[in-house]
PDB file of N, CA and C in Angstrom:
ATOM      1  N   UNK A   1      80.704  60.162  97.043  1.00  0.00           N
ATOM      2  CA  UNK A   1      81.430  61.021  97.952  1.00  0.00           C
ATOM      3  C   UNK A   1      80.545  62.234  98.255  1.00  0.00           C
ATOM      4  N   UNK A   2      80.153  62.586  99.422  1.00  0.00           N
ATOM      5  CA  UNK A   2      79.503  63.750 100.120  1.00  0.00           C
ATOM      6  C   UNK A   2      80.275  65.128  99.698  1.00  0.00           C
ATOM      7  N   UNK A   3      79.399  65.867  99.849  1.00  0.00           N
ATOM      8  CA  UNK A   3      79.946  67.068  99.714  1.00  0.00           C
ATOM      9  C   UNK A   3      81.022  67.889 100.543  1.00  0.00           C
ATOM     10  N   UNK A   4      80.958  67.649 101.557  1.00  0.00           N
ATOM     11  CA  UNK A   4      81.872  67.654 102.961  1.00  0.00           C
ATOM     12  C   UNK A   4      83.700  67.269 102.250  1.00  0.00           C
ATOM     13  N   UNK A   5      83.326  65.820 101.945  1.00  0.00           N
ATOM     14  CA  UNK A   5      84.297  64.844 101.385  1.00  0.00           C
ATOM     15  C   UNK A   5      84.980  65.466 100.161  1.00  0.00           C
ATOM     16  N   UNK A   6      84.500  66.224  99.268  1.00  0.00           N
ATOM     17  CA  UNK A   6      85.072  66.846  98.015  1.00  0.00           C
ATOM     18  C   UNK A   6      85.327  68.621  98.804  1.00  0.00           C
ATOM     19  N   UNK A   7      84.922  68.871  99.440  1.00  0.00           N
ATOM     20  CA  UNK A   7      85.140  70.308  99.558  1.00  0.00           C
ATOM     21  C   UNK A   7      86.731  70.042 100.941  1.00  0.00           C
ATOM     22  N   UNK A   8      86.964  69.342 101.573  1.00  0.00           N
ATOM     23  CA  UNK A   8      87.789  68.712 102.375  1.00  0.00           C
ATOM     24  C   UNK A   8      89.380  68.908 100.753  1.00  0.00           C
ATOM     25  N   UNK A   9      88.587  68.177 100.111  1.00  0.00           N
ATOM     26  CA  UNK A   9      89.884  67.642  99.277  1.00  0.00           C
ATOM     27  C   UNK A   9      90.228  68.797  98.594  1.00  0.00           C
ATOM     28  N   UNK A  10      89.515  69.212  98.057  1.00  0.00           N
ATOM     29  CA  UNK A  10      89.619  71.145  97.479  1.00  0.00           C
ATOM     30  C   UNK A  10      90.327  71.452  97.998  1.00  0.00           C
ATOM     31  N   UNK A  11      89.711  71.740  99.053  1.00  0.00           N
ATOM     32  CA  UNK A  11      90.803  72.475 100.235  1.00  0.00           C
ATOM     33  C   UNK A  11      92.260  72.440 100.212  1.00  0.00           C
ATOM     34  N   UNK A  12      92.127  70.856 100.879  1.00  0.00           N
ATOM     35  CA  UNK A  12      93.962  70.352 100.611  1.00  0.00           C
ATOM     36  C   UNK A  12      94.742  70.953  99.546  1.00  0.00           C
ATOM     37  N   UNK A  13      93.630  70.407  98.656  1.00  0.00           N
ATOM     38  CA  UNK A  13      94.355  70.495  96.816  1.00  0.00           C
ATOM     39  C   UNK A  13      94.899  72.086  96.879  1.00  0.00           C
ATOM     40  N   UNK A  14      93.936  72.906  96.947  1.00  0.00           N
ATOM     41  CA  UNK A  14      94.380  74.438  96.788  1.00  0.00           C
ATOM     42  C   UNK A  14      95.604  74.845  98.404  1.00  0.00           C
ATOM     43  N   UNK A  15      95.702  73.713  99.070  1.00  0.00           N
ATOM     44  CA  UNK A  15      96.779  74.194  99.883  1.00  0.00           C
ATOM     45  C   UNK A  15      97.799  73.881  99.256  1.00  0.00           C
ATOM     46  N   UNK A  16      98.072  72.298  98.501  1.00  0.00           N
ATOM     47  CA  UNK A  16      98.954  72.338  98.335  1.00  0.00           C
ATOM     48  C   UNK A  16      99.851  73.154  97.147  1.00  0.00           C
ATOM     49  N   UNK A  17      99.162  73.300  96.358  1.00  0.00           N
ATOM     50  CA  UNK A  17      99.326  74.181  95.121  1.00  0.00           C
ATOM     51  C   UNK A  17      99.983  75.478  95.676  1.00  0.00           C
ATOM     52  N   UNK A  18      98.984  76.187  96.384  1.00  0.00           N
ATOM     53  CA  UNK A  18      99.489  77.307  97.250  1.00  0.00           C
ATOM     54  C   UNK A  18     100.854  77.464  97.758  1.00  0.00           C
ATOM     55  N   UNK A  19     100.992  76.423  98.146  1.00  0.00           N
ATOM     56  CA  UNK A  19     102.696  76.271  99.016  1.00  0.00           C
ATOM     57  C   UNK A  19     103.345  76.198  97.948  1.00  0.00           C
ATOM     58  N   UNK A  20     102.929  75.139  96.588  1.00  0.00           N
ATOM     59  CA  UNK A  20     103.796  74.704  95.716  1.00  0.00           C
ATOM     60  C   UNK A  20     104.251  76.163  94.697  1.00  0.00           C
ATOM     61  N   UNK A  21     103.436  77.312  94.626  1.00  0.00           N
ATOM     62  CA  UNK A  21     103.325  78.422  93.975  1.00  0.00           C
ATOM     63  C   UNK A  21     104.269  79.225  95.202  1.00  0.00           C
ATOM     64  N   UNK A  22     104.171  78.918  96.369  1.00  0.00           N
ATOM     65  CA  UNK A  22     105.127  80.160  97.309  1.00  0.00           C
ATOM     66  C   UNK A  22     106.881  79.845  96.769  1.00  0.00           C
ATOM     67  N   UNK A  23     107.166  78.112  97.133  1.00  0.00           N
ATOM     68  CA  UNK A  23     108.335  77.609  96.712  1.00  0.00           C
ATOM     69  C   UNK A  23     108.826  77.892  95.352  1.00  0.00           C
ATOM     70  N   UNK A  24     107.801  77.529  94.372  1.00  0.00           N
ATOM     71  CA  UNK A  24     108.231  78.319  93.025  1.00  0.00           C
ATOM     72  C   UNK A  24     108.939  79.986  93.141  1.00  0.00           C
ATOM     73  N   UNK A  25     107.693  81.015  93.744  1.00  0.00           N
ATOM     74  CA  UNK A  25     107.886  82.179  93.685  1.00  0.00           C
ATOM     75  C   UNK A  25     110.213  82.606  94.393  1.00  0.00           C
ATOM     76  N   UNK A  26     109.703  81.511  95.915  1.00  0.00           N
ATOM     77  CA  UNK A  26     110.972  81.468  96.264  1.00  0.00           C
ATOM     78  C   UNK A  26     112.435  81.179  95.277  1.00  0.00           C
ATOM     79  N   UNK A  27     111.817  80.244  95.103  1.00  0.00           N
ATOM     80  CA  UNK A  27     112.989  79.812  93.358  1.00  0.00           C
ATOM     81  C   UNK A  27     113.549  80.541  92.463  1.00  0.00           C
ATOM     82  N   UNK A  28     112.323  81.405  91.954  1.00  0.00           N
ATOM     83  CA  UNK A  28     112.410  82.464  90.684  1.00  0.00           C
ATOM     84  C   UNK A  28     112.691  83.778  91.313  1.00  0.00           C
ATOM     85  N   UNK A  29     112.865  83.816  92.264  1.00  0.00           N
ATOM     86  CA  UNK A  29     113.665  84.946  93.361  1.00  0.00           C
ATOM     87  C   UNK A  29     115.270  85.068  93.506  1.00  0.00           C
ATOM     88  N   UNK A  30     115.233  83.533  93.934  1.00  0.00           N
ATOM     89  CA  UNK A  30     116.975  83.158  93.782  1.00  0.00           C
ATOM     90  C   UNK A  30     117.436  83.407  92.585  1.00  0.00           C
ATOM     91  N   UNK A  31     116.430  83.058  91.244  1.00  0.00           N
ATOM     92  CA  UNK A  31     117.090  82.623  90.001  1.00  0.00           C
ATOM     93  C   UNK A  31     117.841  84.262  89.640  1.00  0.00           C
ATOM     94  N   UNK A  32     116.410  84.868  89.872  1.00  0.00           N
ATOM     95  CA  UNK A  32     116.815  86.485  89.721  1.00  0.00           C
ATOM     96  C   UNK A  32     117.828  87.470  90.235  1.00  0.00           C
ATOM     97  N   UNK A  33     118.212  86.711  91.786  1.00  0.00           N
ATOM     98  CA  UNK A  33     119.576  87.346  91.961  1.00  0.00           C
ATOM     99  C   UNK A  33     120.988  86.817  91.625  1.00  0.00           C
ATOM    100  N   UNK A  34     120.537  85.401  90.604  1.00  0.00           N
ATOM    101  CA  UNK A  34     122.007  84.840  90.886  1.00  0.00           C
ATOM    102  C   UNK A  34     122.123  85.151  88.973  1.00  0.00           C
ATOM    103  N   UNK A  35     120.828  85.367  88.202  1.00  0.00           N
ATOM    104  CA  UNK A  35     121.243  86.532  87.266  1.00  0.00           C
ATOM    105  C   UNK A  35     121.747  87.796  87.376  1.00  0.00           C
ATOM    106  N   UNK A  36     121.196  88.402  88.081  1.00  0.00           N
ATOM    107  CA  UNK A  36     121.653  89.660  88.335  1.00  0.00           C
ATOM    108  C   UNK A  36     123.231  89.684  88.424  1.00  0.00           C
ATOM    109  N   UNK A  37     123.273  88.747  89.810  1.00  0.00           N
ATOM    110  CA  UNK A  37     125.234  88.594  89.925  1.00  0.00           C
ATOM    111  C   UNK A  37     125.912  88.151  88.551  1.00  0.00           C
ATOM    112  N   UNK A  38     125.341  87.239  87.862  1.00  0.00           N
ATOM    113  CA  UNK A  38     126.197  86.466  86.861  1.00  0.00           C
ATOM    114  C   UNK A  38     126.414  88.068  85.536  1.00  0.00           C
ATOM    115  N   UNK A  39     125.396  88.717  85.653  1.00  0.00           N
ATOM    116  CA  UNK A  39     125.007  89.914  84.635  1.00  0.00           C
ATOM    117  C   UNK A  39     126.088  91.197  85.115  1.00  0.00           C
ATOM    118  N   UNK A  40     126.218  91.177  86.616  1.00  0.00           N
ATOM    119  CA  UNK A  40     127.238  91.994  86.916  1.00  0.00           C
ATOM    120  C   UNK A  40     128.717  91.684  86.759  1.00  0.00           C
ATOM    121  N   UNK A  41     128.344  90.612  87.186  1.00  0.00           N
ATOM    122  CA  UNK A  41     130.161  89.785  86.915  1.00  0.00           C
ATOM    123  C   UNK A  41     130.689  89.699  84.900  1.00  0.00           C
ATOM    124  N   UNK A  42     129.776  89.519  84.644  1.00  0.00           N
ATOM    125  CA  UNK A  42     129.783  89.208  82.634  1.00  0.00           C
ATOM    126  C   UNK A  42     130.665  90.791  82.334  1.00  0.00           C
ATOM    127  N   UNK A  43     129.729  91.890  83.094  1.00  0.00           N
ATOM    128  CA  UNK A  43     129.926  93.180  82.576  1.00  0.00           C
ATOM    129  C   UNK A  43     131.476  93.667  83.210  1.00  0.00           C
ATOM    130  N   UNK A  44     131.579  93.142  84.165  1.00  0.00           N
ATOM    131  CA  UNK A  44     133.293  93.895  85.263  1.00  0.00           C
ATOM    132  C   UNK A  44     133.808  93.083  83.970  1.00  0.00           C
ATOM    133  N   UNK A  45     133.895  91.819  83.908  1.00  0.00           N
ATOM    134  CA  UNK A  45     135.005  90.999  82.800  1.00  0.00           C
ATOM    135  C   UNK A  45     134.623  91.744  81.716  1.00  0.00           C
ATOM    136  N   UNK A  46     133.891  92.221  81.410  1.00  0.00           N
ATOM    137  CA  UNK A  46     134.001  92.699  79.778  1.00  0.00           C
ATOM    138  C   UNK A  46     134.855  94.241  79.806  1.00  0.00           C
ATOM    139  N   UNK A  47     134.584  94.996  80.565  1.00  0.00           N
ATOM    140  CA  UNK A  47     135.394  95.855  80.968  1.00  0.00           C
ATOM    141  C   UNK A  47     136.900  95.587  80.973  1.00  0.00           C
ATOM    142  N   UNK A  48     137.095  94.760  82.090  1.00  0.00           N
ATOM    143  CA  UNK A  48     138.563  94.446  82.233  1.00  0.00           C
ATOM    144  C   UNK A  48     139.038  94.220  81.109  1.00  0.00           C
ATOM    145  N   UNK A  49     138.489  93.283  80.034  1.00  0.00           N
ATOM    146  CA  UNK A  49     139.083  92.442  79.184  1.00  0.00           C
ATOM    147  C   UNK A  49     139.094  93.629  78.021  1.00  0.00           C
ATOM    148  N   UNK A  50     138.422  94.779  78.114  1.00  0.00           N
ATOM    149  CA  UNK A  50     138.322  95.786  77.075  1.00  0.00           C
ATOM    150  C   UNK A  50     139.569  96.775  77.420  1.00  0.00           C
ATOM    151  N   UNK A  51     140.008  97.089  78.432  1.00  0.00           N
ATOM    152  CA  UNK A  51     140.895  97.694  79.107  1.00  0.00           C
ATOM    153  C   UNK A  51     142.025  96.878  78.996  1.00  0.00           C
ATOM    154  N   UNK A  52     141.971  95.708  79.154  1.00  0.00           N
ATOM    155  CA  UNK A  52     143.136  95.036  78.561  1.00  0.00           C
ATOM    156  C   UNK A  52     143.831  94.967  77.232  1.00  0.00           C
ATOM    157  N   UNK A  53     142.689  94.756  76.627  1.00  0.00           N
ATOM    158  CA  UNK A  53     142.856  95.304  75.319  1.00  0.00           C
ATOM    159  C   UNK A  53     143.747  96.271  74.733  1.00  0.00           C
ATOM    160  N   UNK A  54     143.029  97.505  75.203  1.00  0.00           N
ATOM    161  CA  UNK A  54     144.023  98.550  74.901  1.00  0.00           C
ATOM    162  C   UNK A  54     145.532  98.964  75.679  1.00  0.00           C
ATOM    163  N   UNK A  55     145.356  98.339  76.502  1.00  0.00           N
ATOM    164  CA  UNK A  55     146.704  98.305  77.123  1.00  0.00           C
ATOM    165  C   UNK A  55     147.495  97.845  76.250  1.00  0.00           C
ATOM    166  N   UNK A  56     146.914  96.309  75.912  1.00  0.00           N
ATOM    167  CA  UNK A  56     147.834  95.234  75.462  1.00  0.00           C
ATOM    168  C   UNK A  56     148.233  95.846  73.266  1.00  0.00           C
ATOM    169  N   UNK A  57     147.215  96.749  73.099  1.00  0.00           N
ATOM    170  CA  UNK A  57     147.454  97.499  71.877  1.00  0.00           C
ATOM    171  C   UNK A  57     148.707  98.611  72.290  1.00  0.00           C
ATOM    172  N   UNK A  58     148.391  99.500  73.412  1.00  0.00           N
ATOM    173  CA  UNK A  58     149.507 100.400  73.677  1.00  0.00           C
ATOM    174  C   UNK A  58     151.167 100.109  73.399  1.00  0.00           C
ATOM    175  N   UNK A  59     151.178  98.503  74.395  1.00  0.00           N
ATOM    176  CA  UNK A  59     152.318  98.044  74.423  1.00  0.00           C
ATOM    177  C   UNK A  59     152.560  97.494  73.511  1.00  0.00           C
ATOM    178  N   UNK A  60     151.835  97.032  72.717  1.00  0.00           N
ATOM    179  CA  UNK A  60     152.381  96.779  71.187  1.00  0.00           C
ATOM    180  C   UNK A  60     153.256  97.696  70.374  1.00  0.00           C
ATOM    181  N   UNK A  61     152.206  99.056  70.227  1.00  0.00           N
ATOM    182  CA  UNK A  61     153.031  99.918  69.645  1.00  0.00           C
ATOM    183  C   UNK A  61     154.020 100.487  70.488  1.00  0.00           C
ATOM    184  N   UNK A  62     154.413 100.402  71.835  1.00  0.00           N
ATOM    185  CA  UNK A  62     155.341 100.946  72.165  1.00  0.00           C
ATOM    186  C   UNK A  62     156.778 100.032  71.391  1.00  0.00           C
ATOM    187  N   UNK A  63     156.508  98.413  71.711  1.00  0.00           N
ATOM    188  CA  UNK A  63     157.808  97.113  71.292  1.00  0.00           C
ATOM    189  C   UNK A  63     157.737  97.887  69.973  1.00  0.00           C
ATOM    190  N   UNK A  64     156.920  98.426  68.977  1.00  0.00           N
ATOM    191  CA  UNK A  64     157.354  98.705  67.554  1.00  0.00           C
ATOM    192  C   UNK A  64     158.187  99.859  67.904  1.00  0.00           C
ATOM    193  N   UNK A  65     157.718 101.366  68.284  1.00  0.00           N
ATOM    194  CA  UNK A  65     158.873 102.485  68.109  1.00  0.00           C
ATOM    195  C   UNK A  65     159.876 101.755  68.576  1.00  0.00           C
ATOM    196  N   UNK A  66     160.182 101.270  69.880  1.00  0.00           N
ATOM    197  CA  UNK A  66     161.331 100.779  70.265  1.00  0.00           C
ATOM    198  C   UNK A  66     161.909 100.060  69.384  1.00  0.00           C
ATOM    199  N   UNK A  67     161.702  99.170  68.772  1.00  0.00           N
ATOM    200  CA  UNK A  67     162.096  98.416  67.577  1.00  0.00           C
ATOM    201  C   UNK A  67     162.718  99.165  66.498  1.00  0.00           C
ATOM    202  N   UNK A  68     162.088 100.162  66.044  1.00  0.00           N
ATOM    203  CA  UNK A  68     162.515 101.001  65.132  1.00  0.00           C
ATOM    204  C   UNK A  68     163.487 101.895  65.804  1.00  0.00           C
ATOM    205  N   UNK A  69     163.669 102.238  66.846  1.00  0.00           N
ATOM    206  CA  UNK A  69     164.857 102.919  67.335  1.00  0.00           C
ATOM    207  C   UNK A  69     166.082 102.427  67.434  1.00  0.00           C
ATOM    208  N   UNK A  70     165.911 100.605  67.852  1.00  0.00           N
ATOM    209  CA  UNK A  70     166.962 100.449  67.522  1.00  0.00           C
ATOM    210  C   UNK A  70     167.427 100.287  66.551  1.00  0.00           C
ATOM    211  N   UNK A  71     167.046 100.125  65.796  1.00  0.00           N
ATOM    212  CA  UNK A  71     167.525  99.836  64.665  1.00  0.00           C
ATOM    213  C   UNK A  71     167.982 100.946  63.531  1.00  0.00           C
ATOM    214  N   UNK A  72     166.943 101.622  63.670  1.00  0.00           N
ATOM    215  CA  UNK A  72     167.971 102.769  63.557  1.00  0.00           C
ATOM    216  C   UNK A  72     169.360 103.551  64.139  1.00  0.00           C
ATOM    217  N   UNK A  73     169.255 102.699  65.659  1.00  0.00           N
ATOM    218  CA  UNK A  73     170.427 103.219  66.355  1.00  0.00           C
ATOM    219  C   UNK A  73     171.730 102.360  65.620  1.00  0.00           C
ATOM    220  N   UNK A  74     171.235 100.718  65.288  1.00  0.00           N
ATOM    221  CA  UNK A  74     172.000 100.234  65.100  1.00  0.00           C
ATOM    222  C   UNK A  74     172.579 100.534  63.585  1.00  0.00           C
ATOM    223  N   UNK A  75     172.263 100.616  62.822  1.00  0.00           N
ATOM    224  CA  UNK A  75     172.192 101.078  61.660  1.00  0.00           C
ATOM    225  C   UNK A  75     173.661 102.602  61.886  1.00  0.00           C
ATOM    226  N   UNK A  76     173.267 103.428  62.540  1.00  0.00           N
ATOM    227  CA  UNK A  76     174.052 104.525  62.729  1.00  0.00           C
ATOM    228  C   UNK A  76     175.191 103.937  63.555  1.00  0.00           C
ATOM    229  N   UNK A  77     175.294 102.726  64.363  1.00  0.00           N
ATOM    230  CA  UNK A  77     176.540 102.380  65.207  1.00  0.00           C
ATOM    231  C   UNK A  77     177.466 101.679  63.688  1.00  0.00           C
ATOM    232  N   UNK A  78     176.548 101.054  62.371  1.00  0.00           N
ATOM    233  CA  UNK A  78     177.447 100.479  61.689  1.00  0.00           C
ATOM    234  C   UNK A  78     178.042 101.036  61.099  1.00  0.00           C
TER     235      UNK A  78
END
């Protein structure tokens, strides 16, 4: 094979690589924003679910005083 003939194929070769390295780059672009979203979305739910939390602690202790009121109410109706 002539020299012509191998520097021809180089060529190609490093084109195709080239493209194959742009499509990658494109890829690991997407990957990075659809982390980003999944990283923002993880953090709102952890929030919510932390805020829920204490809600769902609040209203706990509220069913207890209430509990104890009545019962003390009832207690004083007997």
């Amino acid at each position: 094979m002539d020299d012509n003939k191998v520097a021809v194929l180089l060529e190609d070769l490093r084109a195709q690589f080239r493209t194959f390295g742009e499509g990658l780059q494109l890829l690991n672009d997407k990957i990075d924003r659809v982390e980003q979203k999944l990283d923002t979305h993880i953090e709102e739910n952890r929030r919510d679910f932390e805020a829920n939390r204490l809600e769902h602690q609040q209203l706990m202790q509220m069913v207890k005083e209430l509990d104890r009121e009545v019962q003390v109410e009832i207690k004083r109706v007997k």
